[in-house]
C-alpha atoms as a PDB file:
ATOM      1  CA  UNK A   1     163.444  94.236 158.522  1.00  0.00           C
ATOM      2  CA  UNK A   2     166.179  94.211 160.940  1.00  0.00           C
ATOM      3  CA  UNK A   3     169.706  95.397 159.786  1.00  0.00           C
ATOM      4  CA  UNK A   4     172.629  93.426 161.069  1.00  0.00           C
ATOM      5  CA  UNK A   5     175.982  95.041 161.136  1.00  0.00           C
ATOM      6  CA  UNK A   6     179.086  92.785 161.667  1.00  0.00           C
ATOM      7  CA  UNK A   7     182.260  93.790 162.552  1.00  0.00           C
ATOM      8  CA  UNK A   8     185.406  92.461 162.627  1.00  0.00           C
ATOM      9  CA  UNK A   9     188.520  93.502 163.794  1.00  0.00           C
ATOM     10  CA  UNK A  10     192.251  92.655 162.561  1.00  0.00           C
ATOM     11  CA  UNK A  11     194.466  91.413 165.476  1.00  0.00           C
ATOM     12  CA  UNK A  12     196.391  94.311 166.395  1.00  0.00           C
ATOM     13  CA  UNK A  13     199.518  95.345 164.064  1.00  0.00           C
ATOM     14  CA  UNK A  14     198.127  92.957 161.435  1.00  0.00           C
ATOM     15  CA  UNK A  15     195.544  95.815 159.451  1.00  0.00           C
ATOM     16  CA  UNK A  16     196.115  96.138 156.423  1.00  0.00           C
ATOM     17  CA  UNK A  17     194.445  98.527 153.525  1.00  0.00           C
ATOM     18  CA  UNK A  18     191.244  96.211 152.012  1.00  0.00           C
ATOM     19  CA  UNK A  19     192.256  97.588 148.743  1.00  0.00           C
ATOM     20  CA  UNK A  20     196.185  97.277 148.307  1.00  0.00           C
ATOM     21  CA  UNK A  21     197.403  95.351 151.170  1.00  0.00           C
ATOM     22  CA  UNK A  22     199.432  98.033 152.798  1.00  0.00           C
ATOM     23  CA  UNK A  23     200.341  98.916 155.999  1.00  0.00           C
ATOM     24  CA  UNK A  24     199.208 101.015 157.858  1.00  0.00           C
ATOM     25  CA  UNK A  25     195.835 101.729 157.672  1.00  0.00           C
ATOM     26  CA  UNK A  26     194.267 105.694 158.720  1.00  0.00           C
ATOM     27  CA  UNK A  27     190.676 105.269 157.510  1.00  0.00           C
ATOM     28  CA  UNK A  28     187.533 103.108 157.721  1.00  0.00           C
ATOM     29  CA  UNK A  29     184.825 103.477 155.294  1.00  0.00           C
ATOM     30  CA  UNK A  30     181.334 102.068 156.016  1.00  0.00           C
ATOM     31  CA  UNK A  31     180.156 100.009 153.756  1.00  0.00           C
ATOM     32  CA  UNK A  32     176.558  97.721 153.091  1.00  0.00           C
ATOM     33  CA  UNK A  33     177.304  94.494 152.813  1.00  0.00           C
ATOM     34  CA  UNK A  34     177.235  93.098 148.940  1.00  0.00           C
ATOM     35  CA  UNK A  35     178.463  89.720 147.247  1.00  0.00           C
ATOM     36  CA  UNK A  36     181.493  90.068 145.427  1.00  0.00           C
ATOM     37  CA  UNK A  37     181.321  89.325 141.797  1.00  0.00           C
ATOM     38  CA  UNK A  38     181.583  86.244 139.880  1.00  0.00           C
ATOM     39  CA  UNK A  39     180.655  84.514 143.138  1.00  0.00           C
ATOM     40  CA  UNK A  40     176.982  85.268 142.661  1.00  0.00           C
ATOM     41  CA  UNK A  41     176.008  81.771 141.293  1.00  0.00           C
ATOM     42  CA  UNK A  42     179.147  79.916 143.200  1.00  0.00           C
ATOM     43  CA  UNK A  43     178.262  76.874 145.297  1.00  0.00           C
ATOM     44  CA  UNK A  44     180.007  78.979 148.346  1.00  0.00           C
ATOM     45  CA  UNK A  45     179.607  82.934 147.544  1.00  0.00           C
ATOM     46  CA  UNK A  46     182.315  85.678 148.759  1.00  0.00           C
ATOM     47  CA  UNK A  47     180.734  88.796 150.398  1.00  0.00           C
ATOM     48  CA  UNK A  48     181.976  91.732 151.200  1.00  0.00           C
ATOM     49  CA  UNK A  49     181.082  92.497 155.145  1.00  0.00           C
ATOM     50  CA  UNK A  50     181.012  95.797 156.610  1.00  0.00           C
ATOM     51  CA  UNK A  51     183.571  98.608 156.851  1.00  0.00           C
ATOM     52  CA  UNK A  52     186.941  99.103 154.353  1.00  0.00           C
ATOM     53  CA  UNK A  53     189.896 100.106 156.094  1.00  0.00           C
ATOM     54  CA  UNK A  54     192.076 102.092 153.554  1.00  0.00           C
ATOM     55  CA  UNK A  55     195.972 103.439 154.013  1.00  0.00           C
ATOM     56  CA  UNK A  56     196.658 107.003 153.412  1.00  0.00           C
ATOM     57  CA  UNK A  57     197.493 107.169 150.107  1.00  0.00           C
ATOM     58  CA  UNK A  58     193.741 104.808 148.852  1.00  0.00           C
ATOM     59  CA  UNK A  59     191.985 107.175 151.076  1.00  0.00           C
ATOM     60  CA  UNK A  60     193.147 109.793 149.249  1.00  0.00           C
ATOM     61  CA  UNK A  61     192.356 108.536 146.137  1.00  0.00           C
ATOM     62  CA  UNK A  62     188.585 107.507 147.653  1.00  0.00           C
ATOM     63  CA  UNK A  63     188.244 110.942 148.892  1.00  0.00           C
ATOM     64  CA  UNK A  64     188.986 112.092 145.424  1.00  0.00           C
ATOM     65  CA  UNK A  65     186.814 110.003 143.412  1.00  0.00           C
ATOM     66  CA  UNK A  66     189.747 108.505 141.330  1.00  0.00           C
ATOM     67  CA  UNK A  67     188.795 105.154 140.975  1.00  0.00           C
ATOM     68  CA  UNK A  68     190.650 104.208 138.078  1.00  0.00           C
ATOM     69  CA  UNK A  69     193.757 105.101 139.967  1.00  0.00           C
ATOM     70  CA  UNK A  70     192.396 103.169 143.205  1.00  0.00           C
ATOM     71  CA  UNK A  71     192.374 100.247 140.879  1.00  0.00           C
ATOM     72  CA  UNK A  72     195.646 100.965 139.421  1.00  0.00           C
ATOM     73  CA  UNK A  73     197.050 101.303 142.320  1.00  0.00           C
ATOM     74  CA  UNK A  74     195.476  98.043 144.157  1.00  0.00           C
ATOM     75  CA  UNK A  75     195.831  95.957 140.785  1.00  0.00           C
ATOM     76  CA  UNK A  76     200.020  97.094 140.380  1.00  0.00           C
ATOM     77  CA  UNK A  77     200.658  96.014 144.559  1.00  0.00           C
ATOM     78  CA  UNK A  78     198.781  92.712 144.084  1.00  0.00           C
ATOM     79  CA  UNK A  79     200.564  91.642 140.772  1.00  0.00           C
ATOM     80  CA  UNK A  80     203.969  92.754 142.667  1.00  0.00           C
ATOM     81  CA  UNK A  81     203.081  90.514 145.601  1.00  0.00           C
ATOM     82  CA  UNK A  82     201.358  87.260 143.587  1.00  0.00           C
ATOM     83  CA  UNK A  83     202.574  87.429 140.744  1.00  0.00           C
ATOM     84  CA  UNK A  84     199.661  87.880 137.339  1.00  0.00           C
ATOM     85  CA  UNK A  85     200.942  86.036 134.362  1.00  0.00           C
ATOM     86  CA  UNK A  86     200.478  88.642 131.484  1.00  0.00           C
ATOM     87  CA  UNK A  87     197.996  86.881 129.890  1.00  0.00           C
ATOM     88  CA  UNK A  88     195.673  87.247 132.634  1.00  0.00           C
ATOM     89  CA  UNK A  89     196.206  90.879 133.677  1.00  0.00           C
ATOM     90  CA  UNK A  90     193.064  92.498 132.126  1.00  0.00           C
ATOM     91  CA  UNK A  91     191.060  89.980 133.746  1.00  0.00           C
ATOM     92  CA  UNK A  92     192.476  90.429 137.249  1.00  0.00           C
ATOM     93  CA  UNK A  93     192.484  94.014 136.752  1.00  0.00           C
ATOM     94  CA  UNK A  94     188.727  94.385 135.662  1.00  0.00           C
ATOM     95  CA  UNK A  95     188.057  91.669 138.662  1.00  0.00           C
ATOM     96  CA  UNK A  96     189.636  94.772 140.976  1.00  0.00           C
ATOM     97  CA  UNK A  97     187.238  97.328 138.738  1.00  0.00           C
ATOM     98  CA  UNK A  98     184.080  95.046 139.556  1.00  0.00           C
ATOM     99  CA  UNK A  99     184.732  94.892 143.375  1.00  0.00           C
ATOM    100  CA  UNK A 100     185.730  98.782 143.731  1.00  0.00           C
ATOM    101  CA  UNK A 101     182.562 100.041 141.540  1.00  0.00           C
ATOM    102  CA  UNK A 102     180.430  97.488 144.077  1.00  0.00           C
ATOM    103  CA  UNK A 103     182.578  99.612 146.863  1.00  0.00           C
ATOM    104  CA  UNK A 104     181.394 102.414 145.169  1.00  0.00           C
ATOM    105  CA  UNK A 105     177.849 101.964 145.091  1.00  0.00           C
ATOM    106  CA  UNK A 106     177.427 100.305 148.757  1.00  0.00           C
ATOM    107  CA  UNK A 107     179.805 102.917 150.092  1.00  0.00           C
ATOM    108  CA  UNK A 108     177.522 104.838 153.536  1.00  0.00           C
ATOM    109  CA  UNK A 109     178.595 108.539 152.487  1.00  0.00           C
ATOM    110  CA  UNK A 110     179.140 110.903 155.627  1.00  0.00           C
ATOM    111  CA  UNK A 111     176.820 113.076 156.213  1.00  0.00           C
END
């Protein structure tokens, strides 16, 4: 079976971190593609497509294995820029857990 890799680039000075939003980014992590959760039985699925580009300070945390704080971290800067009413913050939240343990698991470790 033939593996197809896709990649797609960010017009240039618009990159941004895949898992907080910030500028810049330093790092790209391969990745397998994988469907993003609660999509899996959608009429029109999300999937996640090749490499993560991360900013300095999620790369560190990747590096690290701190994935709680990766979510932490992703979960506070989205809420700052969207907005979460409180009421739906653990759901949001856990929606950022799902997609990072998928991350996780699909991640193409160095060798």
């Amino acid at each position: 079976m033939a593996r197809q890799v896709f990649v797609l680039d960010a017009p240039p000075g618009r990159e941004v971190c895949d898992f907080c939003s910030s500028s810049p980014t330093s790092r790209l992590y391969a990745c397998r593609n994988f469907i993003i959760p609660r999509t899996k039985h959608a009429v029109f699925q999300h999937e996640s497509i090749g490499a993560w580009a991360a900013c300095d300070r999620c790369a560190l945390l990747i590096n690290a294995g701190d994935w709680s704080q990766l979510t932490g971290r992703a979960f506070r800067r989205f809420r700052k820029k969207y907005g979460v009413p409180r009421y739906e913050e653990f759901e949001v939240r856990e929606q950022f857990r799902e997609i990072h343990q998928l991350f996780k698991e699909h991640m193409i470790k160095e060798a």
